[in-house]
N, C-alpha and C. Protein backbone atom coordinates (compact mmCIF):
# COMPACT_ATOMS: atom_id res chain seq x y z
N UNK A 1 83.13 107.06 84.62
CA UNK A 1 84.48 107.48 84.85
C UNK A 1 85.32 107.19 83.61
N UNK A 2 85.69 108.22 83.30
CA UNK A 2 86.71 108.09 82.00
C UNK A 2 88.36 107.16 82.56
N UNK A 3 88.18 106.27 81.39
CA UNK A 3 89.77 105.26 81.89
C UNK A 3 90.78 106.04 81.15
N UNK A 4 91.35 107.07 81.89
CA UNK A 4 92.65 107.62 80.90
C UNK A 4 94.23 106.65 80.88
N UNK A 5 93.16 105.81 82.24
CA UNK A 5 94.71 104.59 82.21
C UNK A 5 94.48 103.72 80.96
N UNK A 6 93.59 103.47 81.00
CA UNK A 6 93.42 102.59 79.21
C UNK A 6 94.53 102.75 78.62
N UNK A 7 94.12 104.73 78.43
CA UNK A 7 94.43 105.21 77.04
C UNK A 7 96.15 105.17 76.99
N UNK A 8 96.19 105.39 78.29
CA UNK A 8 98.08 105.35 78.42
C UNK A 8 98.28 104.07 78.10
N UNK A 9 98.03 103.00 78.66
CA UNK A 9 98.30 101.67 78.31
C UNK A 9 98.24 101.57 76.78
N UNK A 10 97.61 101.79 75.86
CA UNK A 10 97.18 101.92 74.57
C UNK A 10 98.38 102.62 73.83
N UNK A 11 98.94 103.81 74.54
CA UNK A 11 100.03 104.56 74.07
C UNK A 11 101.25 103.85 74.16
N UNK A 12 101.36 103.32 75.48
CA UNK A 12 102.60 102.62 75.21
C UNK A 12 102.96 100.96 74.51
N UNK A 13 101.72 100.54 74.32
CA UNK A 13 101.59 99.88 73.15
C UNK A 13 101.73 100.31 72.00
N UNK A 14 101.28 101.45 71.05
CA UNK A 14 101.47 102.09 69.98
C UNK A 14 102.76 102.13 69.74
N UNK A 15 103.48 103.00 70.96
CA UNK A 15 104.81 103.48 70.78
C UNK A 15 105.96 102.68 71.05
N UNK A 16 105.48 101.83 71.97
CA UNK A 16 106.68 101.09 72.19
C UNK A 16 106.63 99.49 71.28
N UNK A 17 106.02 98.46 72.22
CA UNK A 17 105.76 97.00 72.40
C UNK A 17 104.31 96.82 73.43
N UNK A 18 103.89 95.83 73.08
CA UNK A 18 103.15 95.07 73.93
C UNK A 18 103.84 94.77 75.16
N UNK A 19 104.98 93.77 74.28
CA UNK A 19 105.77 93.28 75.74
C UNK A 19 106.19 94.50 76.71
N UNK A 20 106.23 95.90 76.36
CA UNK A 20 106.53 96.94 77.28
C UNK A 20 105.29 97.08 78.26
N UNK A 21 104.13 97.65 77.54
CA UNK A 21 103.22 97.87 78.18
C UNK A 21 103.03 96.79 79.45
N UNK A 22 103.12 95.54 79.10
CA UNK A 22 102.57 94.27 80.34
C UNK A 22 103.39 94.48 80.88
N UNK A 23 104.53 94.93 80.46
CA UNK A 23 105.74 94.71 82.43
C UNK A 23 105.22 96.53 82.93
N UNK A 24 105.15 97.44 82.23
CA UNK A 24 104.98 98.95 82.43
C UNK A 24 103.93 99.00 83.84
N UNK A 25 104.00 99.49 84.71
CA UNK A 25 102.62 100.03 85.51
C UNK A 25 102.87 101.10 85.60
N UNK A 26 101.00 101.02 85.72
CA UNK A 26 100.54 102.80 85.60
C UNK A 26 99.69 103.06 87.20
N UNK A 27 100.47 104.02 87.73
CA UNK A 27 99.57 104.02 88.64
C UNK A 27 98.38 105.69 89.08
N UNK A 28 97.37 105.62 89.60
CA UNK A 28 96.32 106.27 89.26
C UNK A 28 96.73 107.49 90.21
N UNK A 29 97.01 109.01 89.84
CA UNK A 29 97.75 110.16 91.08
C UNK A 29 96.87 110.99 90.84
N UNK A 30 95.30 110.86 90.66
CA UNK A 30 94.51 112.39 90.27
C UNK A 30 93.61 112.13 92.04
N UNK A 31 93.71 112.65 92.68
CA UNK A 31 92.69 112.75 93.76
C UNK A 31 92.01 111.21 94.07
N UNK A 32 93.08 110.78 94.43
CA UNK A 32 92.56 109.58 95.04
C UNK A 32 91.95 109.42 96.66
N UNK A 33 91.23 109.29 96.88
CA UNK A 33 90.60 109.43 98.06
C UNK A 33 89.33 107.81 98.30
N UNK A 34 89.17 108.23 99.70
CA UNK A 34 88.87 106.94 100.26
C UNK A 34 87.30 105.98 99.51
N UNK A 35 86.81 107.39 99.20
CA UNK A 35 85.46 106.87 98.45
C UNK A 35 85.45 106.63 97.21
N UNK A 36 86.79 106.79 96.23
CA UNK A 36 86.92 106.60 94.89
C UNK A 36 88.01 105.79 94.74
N UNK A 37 88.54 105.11 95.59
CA UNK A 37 89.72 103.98 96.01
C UNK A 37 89.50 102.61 95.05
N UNK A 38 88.35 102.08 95.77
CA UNK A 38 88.21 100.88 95.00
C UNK A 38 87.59 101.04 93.85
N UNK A 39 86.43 101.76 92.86
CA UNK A 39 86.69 101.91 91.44
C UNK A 39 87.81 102.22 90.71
N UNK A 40 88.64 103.27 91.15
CA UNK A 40 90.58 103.06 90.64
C UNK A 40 90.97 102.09 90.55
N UNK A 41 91.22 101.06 91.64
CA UNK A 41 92.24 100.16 91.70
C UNK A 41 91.23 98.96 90.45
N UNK A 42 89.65 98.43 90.73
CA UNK A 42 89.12 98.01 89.73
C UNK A 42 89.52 98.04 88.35
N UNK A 43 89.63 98.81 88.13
CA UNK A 43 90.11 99.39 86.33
C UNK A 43 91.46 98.51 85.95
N UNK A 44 91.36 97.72 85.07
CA UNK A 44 92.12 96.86 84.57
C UNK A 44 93.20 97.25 84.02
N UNK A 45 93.50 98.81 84.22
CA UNK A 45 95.05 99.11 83.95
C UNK A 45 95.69 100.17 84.60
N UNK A 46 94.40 99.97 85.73
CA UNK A 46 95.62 100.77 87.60
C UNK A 46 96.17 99.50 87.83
N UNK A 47 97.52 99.68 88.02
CA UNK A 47 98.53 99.12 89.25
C UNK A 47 98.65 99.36 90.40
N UNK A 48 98.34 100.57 90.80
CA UNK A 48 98.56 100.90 92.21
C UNK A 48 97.72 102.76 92.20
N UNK A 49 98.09 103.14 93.23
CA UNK A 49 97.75 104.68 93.14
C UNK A 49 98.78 105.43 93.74
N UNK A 50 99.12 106.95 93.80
CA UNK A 50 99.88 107.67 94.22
C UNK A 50 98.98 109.11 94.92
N UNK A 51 99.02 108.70 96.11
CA UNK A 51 97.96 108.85 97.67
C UNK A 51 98.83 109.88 97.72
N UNK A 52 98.03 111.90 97.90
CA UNK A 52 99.20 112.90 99.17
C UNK A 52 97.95 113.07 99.68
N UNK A 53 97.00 113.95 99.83
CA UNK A 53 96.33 114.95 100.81
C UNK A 53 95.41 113.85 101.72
N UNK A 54 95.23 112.54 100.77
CA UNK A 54 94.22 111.75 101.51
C UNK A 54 94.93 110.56 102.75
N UNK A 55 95.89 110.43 102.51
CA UNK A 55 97.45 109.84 103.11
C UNK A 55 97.60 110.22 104.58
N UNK A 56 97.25 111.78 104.94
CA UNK A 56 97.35 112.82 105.79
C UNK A 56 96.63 112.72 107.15
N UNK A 57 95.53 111.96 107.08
CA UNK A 57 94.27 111.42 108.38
C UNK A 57 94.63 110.09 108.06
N UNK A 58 94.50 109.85 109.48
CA UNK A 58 94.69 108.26 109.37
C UNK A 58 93.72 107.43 109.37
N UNK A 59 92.43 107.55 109.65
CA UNK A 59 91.45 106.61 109.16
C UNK A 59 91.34 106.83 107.83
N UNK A 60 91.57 107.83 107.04
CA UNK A 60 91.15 108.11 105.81
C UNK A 60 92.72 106.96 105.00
N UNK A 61 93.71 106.95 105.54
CA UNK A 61 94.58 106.57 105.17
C UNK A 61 94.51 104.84 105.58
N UNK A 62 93.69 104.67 106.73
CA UNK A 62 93.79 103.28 106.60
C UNK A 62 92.36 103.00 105.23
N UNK A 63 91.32 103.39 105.53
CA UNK A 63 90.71 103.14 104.53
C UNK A 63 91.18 102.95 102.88
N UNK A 64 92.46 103.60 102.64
CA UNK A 64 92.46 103.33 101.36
C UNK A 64 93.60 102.62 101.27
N UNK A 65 94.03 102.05 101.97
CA UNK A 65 95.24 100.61 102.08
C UNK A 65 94.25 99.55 102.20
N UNK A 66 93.12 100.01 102.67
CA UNK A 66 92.40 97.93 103.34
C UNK A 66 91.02 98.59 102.28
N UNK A 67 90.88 99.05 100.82
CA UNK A 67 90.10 99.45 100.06
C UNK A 67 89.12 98.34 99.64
N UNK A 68 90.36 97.31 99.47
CA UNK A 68 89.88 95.63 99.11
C UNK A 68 88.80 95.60 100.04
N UNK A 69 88.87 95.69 101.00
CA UNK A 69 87.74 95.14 102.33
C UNK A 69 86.60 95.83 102.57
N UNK A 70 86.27 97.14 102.01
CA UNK A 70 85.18 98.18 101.94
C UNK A 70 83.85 97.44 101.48
């Protein structure tokens, strides 16, 4: 899986500050879904994710709030 959050993190280091980037979160909005939940959030520069179509069923939606527990 390509980390394009890295690469953003990396950018706003370049462009801005360090000290920006560490307060900055990035959070992960490409097709997040219940079976690719916890490798996202893993990645050392997701903060969070931004959940629509998978949000929509509710087991699918509890699954990716309690991802930790999978």
């Amino acid at each position: 899986m390509l980390d394009h959050h890295a690469l953003i993190h990396e950018q706003i280091v370049a462009k801005l500050a360090q000290a920006v980037a560490d307060v900055q979160r990035v959070l992960s909005g490409g097709s997040v879904k219940p079976d690719n939940v916890k490798g996202l959030m893993a990645l050392s520069d997701v903060d969070g994710a931004l959940v629509v179509g998978a949000s929509l069923e509710a087991d699918s939606c509890l699954k990716l709030v309690h991802h930790d527990r999978l």
